[in-house]
PDB file of N, CA and C in Angstrom:
ATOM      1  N   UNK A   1    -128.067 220.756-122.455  1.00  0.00           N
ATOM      2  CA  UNK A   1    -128.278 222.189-122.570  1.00  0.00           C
ATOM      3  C   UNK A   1    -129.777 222.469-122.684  1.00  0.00           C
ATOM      4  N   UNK A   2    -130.107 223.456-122.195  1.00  0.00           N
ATOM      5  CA  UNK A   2    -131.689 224.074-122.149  1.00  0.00           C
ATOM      6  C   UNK A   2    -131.585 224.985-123.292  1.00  0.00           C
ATOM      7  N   UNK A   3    -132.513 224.457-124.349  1.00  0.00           N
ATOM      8  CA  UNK A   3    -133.260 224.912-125.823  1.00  0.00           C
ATOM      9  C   UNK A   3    -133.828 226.135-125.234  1.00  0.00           C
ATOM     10  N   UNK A   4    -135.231 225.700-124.108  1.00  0.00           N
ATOM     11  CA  UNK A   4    -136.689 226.374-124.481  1.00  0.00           C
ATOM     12  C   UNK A   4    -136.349 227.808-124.257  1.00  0.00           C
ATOM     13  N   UNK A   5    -135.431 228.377-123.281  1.00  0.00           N
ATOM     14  CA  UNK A   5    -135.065 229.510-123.416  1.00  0.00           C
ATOM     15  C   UNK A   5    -134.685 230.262-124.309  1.00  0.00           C
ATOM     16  N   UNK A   6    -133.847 229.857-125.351  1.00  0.00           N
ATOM     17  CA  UNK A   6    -133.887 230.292-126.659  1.00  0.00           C
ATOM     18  C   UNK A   6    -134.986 230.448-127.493  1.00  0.00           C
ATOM     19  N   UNK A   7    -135.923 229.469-127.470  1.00  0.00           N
ATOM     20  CA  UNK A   7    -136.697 229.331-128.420  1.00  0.00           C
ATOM     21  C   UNK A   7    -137.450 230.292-128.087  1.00  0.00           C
ATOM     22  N   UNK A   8    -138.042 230.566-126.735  1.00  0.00           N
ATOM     23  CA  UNK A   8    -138.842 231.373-125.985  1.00  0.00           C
ATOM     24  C   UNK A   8    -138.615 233.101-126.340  1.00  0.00           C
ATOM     25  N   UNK A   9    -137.309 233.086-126.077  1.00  0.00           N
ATOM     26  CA  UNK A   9    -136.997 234.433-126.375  1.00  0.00           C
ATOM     27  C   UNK A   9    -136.814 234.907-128.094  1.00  0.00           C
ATOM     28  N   UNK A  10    -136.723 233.902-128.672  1.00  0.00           N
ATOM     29  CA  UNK A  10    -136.947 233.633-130.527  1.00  0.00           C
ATOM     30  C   UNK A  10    -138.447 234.531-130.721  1.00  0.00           C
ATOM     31  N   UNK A  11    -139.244 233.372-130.526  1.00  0.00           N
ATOM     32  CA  UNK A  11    -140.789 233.605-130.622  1.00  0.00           C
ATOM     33  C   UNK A  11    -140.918 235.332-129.855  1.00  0.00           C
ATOM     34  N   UNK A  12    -140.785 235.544-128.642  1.00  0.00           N
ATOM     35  CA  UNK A  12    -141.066 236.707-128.177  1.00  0.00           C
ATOM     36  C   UNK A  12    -140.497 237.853-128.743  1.00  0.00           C
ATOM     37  N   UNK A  13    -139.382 238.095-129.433  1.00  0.00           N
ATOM     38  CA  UNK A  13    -139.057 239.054-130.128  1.00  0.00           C
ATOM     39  C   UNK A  13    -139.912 239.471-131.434  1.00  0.00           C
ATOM     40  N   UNK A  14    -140.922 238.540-131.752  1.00  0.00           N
ATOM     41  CA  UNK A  14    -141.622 238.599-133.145  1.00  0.00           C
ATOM     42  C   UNK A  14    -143.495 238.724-132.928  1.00  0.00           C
ATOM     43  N   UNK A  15    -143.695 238.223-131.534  1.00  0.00           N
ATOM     44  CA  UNK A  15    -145.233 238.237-131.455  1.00  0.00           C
ATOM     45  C   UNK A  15    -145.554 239.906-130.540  1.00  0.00           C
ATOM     46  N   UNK A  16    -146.657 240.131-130.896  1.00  0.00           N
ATOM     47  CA  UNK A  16    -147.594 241.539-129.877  1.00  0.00           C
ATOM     48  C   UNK A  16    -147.675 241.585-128.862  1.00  0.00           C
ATOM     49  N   UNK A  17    -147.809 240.285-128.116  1.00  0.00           N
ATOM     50  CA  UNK A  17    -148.059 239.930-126.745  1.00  0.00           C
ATOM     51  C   UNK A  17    -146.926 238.945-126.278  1.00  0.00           C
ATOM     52  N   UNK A  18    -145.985 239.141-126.168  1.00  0.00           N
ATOM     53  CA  UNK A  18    -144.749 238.343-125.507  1.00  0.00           C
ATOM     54  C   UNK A  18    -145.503 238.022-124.537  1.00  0.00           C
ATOM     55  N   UNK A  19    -146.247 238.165-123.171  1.00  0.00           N
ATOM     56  CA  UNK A  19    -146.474 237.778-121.981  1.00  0.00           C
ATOM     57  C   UNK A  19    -147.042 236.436-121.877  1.00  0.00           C
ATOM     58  N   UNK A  20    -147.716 236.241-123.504  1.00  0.00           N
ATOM     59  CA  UNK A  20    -149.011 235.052-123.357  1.00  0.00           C
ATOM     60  C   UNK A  20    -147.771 233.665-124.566  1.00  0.00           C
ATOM     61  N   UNK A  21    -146.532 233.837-124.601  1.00  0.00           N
ATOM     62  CA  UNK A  21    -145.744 232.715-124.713  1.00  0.00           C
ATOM     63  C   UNK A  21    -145.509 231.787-124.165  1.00  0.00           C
ATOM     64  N   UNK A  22    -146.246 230.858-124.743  1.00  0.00           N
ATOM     65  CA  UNK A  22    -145.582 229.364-123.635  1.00  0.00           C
ATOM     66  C   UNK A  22    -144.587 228.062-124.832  1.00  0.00           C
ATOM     67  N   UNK A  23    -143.976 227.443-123.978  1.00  0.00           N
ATOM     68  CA  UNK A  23    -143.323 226.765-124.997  1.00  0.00           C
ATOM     69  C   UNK A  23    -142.822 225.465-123.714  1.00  0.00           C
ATOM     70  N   UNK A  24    -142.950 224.281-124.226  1.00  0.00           N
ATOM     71  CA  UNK A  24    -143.538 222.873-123.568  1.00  0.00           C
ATOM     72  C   UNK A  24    -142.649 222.288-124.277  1.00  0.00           C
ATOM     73  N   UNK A  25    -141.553 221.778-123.646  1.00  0.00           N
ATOM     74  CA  UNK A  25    -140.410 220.482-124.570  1.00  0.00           C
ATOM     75  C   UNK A  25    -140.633 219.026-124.068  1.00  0.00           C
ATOM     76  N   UNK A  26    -140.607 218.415-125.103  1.00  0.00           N
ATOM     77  CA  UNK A  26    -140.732 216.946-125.109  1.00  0.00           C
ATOM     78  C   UNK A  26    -140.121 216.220-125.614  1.00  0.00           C
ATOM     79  N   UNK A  27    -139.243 215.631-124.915  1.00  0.00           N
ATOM     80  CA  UNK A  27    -137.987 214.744-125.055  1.00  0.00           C
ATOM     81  C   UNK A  27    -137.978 213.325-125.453  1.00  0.00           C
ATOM     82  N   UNK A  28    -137.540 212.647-126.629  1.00  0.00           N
ATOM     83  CA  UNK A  28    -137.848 211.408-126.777  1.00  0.00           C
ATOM     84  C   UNK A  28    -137.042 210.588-127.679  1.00  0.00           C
ATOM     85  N   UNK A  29    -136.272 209.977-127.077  1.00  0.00           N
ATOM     86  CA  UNK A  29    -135.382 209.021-128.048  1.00  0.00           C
ATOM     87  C   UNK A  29    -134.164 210.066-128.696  1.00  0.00           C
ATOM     88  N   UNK A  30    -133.537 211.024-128.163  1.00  0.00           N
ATOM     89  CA  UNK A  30    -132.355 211.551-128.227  1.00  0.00           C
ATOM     90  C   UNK A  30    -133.096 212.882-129.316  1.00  0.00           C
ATOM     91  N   UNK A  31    -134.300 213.336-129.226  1.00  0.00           N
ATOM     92  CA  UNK A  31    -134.605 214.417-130.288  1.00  0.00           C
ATOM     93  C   UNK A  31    -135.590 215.240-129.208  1.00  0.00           C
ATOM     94  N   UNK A  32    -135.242 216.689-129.256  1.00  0.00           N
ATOM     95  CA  UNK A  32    -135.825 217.260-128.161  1.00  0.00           C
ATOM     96  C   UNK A  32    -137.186 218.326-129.121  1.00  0.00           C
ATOM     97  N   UNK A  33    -138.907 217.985-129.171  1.00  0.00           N
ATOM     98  CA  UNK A  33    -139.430 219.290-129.858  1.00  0.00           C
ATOM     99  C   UNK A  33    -139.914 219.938-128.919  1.00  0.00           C
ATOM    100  N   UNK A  34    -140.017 221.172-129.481  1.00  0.00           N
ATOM    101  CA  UNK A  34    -140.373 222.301-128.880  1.00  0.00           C
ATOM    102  C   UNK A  34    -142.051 222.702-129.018  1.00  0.00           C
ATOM    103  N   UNK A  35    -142.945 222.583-127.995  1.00  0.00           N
ATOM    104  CA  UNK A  35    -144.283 223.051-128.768  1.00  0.00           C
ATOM    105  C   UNK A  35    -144.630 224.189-127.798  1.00  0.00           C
ATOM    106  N   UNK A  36    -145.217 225.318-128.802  1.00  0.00           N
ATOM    107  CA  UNK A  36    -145.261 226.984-129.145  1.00  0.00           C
ATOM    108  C   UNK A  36    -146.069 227.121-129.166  1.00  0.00           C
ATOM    109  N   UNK A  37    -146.700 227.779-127.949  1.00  0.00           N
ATOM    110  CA  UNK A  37    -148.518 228.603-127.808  1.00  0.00           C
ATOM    111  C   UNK A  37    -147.792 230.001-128.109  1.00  0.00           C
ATOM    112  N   UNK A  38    -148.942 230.605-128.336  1.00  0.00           N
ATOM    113  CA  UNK A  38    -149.137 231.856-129.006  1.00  0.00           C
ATOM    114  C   UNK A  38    -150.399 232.385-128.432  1.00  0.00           C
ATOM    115  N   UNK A  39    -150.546 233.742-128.369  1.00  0.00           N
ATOM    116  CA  UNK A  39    -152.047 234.217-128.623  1.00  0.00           C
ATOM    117  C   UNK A  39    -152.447 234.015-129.964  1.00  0.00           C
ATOM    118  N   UNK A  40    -153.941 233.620-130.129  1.00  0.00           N
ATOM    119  CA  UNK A  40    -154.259 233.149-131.602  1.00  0.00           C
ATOM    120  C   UNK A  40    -154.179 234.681-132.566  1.00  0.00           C
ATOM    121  N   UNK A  41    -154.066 235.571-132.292  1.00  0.00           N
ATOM    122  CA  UNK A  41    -153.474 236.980-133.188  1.00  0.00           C
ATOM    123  C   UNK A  41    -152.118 236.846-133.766  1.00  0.00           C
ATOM    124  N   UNK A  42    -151.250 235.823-132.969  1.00  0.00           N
ATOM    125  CA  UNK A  42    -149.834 236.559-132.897  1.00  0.00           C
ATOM    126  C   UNK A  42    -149.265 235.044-133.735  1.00  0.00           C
ATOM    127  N   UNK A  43    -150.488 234.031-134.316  1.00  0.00           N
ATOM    128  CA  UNK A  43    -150.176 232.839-134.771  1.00  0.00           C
ATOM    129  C   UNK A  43    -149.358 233.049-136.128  1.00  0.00           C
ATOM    130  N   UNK A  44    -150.077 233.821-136.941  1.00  0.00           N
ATOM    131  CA  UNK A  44    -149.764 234.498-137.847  1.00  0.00           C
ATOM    132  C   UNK A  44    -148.329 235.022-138.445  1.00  0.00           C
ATOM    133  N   UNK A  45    -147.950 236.114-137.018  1.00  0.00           N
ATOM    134  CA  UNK A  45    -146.847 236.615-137.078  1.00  0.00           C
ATOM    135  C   UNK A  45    -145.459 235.651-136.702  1.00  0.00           C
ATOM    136  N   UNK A  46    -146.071 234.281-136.116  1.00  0.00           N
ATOM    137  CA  UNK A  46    -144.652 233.746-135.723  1.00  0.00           C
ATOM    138  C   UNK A  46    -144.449 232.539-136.756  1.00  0.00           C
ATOM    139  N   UNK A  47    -145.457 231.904-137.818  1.00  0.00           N
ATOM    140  CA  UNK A  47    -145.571 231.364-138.938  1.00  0.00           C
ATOM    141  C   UNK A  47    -144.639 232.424-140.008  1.00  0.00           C
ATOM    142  N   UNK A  48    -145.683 233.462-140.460  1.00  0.00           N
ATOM    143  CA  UNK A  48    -144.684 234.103-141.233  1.00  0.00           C
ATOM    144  C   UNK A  48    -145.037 234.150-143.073  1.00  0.00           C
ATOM    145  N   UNK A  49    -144.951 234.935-143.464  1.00  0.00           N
ATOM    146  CA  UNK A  49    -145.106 234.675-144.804  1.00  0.00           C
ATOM    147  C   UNK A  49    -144.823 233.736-145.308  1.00  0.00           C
ATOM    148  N   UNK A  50    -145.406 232.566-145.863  1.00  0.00           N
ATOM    149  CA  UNK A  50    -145.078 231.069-146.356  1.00  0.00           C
ATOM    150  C   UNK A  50    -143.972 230.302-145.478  1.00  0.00           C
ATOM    151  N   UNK A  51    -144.515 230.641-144.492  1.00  0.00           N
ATOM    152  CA  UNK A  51    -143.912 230.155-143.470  1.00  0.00           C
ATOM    153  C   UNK A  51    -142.058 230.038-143.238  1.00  0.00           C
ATOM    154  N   UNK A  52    -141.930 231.336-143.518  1.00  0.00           N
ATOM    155  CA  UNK A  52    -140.895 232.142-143.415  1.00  0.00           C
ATOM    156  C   UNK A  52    -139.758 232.087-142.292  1.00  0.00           C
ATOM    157  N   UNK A  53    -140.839 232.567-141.184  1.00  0.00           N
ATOM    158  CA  UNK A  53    -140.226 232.748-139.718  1.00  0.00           C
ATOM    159  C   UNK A  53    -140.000 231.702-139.078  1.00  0.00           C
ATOM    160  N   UNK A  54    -141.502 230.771-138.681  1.00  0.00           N
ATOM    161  CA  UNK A  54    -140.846 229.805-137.917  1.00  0.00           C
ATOM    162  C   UNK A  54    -140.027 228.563-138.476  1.00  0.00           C
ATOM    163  N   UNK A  55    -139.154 229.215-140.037  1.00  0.00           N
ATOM    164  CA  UNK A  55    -138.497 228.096-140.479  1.00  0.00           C
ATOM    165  C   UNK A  55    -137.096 228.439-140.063  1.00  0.00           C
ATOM    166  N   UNK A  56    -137.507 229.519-140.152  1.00  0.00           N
ATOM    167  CA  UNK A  56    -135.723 230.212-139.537  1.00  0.00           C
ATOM    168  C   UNK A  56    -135.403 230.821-137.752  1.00  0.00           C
ATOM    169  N   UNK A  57    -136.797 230.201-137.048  1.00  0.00           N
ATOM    170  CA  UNK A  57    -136.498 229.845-135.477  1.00  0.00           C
ATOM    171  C   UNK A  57    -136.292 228.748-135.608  1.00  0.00           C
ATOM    172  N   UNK A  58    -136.645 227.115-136.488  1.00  0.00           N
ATOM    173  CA  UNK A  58    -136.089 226.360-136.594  1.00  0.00           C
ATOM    174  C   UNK A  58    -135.018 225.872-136.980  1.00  0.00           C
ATOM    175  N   UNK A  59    -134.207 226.935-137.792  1.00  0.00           N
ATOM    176  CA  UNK A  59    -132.653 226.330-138.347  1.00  0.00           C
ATOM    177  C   UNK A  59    -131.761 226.857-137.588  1.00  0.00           C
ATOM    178  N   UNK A  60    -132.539 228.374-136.408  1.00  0.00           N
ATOM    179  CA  UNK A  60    -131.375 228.573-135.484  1.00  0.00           C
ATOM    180  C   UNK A  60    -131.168 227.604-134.476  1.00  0.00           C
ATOM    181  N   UNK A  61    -132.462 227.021-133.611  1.00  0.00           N
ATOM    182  CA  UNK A  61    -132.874 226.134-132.803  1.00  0.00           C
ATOM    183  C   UNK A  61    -132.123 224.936-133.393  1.00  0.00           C
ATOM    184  N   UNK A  62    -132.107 224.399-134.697  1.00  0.00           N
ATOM    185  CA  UNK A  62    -130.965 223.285-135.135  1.00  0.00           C
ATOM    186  C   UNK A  62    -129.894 223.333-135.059  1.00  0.00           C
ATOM    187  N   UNK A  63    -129.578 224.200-135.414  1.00  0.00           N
ATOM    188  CA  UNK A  63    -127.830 224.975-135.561  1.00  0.00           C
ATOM    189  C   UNK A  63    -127.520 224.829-134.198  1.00  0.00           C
ATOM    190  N   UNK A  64    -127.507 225.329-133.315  1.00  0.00           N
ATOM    191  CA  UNK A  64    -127.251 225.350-131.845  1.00  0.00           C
ATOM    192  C   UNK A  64    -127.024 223.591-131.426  1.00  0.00           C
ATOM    193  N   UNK A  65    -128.663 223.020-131.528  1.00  0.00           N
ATOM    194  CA  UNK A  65    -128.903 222.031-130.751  1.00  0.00           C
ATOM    195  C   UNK A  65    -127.523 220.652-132.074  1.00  0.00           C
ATOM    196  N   UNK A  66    -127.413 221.314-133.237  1.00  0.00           N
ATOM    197  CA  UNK A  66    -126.707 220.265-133.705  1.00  0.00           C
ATOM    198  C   UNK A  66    -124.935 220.423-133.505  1.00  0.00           C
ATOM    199  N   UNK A  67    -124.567 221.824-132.205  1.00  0.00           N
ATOM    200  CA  UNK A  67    -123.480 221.486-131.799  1.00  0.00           C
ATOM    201  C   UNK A  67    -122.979 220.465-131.177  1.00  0.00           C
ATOM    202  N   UNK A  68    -124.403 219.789-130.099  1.00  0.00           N
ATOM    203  CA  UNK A  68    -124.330 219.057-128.858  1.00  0.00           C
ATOM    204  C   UNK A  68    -124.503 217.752-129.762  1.00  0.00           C
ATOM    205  N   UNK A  69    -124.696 217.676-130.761  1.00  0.00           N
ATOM    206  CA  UNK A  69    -125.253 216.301-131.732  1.00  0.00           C
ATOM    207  C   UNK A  69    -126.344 215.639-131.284  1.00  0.00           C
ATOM    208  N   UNK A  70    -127.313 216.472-130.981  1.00  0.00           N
ATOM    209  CA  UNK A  70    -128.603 216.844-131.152  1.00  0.00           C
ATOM    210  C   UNK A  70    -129.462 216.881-131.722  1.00  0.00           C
ATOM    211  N   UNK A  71    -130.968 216.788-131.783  1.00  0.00           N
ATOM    212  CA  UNK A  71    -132.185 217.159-132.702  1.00  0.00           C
ATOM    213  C   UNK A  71    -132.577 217.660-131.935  1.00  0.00           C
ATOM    214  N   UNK A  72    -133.572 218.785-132.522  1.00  0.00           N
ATOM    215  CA  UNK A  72    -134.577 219.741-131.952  1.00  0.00           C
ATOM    216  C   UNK A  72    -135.320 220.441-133.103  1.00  0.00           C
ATOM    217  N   UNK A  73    -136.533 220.357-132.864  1.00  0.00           N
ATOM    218  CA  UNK A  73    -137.848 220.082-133.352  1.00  0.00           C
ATOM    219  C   UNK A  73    -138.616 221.296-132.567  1.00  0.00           C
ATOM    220  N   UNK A  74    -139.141 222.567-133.764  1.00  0.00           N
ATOM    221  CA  UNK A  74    -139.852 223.528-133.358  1.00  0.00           C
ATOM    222  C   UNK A  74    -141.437 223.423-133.776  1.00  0.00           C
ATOM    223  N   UNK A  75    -142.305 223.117-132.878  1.00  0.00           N
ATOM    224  CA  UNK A  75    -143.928 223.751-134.072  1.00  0.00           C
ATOM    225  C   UNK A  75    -144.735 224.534-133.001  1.00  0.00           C
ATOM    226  N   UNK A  76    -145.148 224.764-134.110  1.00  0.00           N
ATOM    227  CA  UNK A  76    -146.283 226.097-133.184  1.00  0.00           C
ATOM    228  C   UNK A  76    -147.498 225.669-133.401  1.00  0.00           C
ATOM    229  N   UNK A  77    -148.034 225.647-132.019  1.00  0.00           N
ATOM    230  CA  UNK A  77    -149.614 224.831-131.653  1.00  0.00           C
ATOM    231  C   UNK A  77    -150.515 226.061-131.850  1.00  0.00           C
ATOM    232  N   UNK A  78    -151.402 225.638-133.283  1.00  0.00           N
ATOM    233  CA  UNK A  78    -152.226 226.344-133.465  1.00  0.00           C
ATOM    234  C   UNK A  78    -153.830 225.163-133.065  1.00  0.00           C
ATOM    235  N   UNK A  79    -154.808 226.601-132.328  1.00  0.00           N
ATOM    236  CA  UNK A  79    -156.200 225.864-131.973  1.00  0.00           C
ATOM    237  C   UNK A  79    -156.868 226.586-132.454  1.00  0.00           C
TER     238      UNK A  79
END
């Protein structure tokens, strides 16, 4: 099953600039992560108050991926 679409549309419901979302999966040894560009404004908003948000794009992104008996692994690439 294809994650990044989910994850993609996760992140874009929460950042200013949906257009400048990218999200890059890397597959390895049966655990799929997800890595999350952002505009550096919108880093902020998809972290989250004590890191709030992207803990709970990660437990939906688990939940899903641990129907298929799965791992999946969200972070957001900050530069």
């Amino acid at each position: 099953m294809a994650y990044a679409p989910l994850v993609e549309s996760l992140v874009k419901a929460v950042v200013e600039k949906p257009e400048l979302v990218s999200v890059e999966e890397e597959t390895e040894m049966g655990s799929r992560t997800f890595h999350v560009t952002v505009d550096p404004e919108d880093v902020g908003k998809v972290i989250g108050k004590a890191g709030r948000v992207v803990s709970a794009i990660r437990s939906v992104v688990s939940a899903v991926a641990s129907k298929s008996r799965e791992k999946a692994y969200v972070k957001v690439v900050t530069d």
